[in-house]
Protein backbone atom coordinates (compact mmCIF):
# COMPACT_ATOMS: atom_id res chain seq x y z
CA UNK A 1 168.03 25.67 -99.02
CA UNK A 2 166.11 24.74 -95.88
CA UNK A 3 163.82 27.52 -96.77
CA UNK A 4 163.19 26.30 -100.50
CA UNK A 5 162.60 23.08 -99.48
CA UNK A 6 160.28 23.69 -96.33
CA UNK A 7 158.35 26.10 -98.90
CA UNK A 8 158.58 23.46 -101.93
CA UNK A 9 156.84 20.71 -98.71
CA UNK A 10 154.65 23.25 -97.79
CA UNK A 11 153.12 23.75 -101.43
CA UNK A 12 152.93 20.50 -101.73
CA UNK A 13 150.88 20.07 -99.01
CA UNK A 14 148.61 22.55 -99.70
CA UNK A 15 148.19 21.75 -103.20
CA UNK A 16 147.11 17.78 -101.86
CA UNK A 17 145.14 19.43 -99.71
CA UNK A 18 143.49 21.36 -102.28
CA UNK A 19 142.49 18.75 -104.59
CA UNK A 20 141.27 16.87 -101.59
CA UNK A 21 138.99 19.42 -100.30
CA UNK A 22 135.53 19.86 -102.64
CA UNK A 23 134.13 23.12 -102.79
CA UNK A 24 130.71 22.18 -101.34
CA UNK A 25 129.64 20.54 -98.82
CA UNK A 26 126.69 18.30 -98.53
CA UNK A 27 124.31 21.11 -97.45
CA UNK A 28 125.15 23.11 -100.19
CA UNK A 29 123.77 20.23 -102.03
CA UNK A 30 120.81 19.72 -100.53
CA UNK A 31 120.03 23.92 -100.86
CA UNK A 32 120.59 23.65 -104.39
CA UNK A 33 118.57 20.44 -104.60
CA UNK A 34 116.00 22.24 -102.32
CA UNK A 35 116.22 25.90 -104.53
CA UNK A 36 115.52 23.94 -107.87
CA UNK A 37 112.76 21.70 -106.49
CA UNK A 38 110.73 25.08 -104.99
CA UNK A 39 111.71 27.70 -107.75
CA UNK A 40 109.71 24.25 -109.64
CA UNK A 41 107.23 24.37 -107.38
CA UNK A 42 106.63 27.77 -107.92
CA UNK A 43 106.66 28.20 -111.47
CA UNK A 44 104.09 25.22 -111.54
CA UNK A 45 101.57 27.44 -108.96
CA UNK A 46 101.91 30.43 -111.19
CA UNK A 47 101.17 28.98 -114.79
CA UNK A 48 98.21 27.09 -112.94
CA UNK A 49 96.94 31.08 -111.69
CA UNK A 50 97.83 32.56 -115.09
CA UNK A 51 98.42 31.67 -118.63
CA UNK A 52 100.48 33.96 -119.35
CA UNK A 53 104.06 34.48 -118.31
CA UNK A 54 107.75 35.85 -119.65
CA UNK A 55 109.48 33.02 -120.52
CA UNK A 56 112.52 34.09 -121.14
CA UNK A 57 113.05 35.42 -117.88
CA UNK A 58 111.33 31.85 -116.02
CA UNK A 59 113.85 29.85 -118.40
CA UNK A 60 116.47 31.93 -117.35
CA UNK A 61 116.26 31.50 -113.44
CA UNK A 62 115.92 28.43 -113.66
CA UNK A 63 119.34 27.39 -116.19
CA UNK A 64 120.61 29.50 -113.38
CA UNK A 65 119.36 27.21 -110.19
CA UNK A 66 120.47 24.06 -112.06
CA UNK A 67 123.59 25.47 -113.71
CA UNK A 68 124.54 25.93 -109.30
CA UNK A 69 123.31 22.09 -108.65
CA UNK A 70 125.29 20.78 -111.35
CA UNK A 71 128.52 22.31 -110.49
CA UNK A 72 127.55 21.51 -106.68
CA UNK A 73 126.94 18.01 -107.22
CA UNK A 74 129.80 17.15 -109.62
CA UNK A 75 132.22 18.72 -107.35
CA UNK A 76 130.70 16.42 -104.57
CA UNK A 77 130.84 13.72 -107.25
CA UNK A 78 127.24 13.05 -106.57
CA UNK A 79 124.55 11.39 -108.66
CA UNK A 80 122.28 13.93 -110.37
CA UNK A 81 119.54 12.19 -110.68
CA UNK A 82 117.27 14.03 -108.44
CA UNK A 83 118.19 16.93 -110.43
CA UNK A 84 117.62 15.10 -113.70
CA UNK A 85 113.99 14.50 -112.47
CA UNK A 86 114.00 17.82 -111.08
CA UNK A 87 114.89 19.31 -114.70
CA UNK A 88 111.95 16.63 -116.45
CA UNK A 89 109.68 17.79 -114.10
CA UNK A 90 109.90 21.66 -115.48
CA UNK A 91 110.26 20.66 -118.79
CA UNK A 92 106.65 18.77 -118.46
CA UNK A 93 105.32 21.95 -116.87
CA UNK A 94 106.78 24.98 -118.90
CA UNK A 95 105.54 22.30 -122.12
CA UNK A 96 102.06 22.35 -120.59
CA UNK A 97 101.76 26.09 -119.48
CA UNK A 98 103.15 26.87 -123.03
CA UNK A 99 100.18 24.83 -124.40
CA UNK A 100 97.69 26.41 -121.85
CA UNK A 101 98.90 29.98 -123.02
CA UNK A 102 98.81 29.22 -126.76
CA UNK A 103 95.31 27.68 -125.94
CA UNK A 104 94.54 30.82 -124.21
CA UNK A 105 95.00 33.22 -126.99
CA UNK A 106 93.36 31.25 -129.24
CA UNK A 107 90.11 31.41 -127.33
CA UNK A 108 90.69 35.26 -126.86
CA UNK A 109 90.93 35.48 -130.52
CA UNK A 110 87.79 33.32 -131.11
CA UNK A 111 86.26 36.09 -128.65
CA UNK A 112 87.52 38.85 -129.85
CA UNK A 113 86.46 37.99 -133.62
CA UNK A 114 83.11 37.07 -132.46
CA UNK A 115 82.66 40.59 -130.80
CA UNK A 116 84.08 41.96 -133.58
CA UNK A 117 81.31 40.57 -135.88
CA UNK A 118 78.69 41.51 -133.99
CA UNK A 119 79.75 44.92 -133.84
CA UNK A 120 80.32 45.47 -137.36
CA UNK A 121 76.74 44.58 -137.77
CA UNK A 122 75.51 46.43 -134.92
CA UNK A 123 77.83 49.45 -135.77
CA UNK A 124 75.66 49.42 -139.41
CA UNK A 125 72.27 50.04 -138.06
CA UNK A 126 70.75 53.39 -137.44
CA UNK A 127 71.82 55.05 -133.86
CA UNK A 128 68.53 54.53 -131.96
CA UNK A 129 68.15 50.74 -133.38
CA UNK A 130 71.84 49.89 -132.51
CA UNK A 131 71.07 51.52 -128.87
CA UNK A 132 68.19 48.71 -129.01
CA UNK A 133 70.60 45.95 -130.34
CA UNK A 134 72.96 46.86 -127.45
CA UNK A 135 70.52 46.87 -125.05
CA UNK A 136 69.68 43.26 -126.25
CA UNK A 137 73.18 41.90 -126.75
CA UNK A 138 73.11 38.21 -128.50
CA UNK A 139 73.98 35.98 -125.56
CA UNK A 140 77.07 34.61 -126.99
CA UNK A 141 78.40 38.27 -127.81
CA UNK A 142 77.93 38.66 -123.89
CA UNK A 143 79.57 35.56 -122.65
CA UNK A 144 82.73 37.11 -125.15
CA UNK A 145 82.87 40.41 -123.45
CA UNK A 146 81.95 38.54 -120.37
CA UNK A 147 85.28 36.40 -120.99
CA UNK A 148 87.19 39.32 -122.44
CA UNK A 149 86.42 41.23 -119.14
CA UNK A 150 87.22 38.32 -116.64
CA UNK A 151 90.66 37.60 -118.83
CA UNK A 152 91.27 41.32 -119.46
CA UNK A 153 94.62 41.15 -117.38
CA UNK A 154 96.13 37.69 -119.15
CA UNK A 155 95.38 39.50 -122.38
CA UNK A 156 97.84 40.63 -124.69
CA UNK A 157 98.62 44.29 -125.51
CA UNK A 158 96.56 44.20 -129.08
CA UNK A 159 93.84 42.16 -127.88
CA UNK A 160 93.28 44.76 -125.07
CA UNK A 161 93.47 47.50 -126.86
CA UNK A 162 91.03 45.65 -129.23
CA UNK A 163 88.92 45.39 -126.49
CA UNK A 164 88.95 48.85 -125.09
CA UNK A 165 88.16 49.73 -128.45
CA UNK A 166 84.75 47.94 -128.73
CA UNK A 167 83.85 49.20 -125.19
CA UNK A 168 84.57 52.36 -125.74
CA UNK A 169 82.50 52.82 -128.94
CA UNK A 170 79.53 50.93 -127.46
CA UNK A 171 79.62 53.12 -124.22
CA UNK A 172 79.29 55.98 -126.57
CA UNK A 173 75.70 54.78 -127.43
């Protein structure tokens, strides 16, 4: 009986205890504060160096790094609202980037069709004239490939090959 009831105290105890005692501590808070602000940081850098990014895999990390801070601070019973603003923040960015990328293609397709005009005339004329013709590219046709060439890497796959494509059957000239 003394044994039940020193075990029935003891459970007791530990189950006050328990419920008293959070999960995380305050630094866990500020590292998951700290890990959402800087994977932010980041993303913000790399949309600003490039246009084009997965998504998927950006949103994905980052419902991850807040998912942590939310269960950190509502264990601590904190206020979120540095990772409210934190969350606002990369909404504003991933809204912009996603604006810059669409932007992006749309100017590679402007290129790409305006390359694609010219060589459909160009492709028309007898071999030695076109050799002329690409010799004297119109200036606009060169700032496209110009552009095409700069942005080959933020391209997408069809637009490269597209590319490649024109290249290759004006280096065969």
């Amino acid at each position: 009986m003394k044994i039940k009831s020193s075990l029935l105290i003891g459970t007791a105890c530990i189950a006050v205890f328990a419920c008293e005692t959070n999960k995380y501590t305050e630094q866990d808070r500020i590292t998951s504060t700290k890990n959402l602000n800087s994977f932010v940081d980041s993303v913000e850098m790399a949309v600003k160096a490039s246009p084009m990014h997965d998504w998927s895999v950006i949103d994905s990390r980052f419902d991850s790094l807040e998912s942590r801070a939310d269960k950190v601070y509502k264990d601590l019973k904190a206020e979120s609202t540095e990772v409210d603003l934190i969350e606002t923040r990369y909404d504003t960015v991933i809204e912009n980037a996603k604006r810059t990328e669409e932007n992006f293609q749309k100017t590679a397709e402007m290129h790409l069709q305006n390359v694609e005009k010219w060589w459909e005339t160009t492709a028309k004329e007898p071999t030695a004239k076109r050799a002329i013709t690409i010799a004297n590219i119109e200036s606009t046709t060169k700032e496209s490939l110009n552009w095409l060439e700069k942005n080959f890497n933020n391209l997408k796959e069809e637009s490269r090959e597209k590319y490649n494509k024109f290249i290759s059957e004006m280096g065969k000239i």
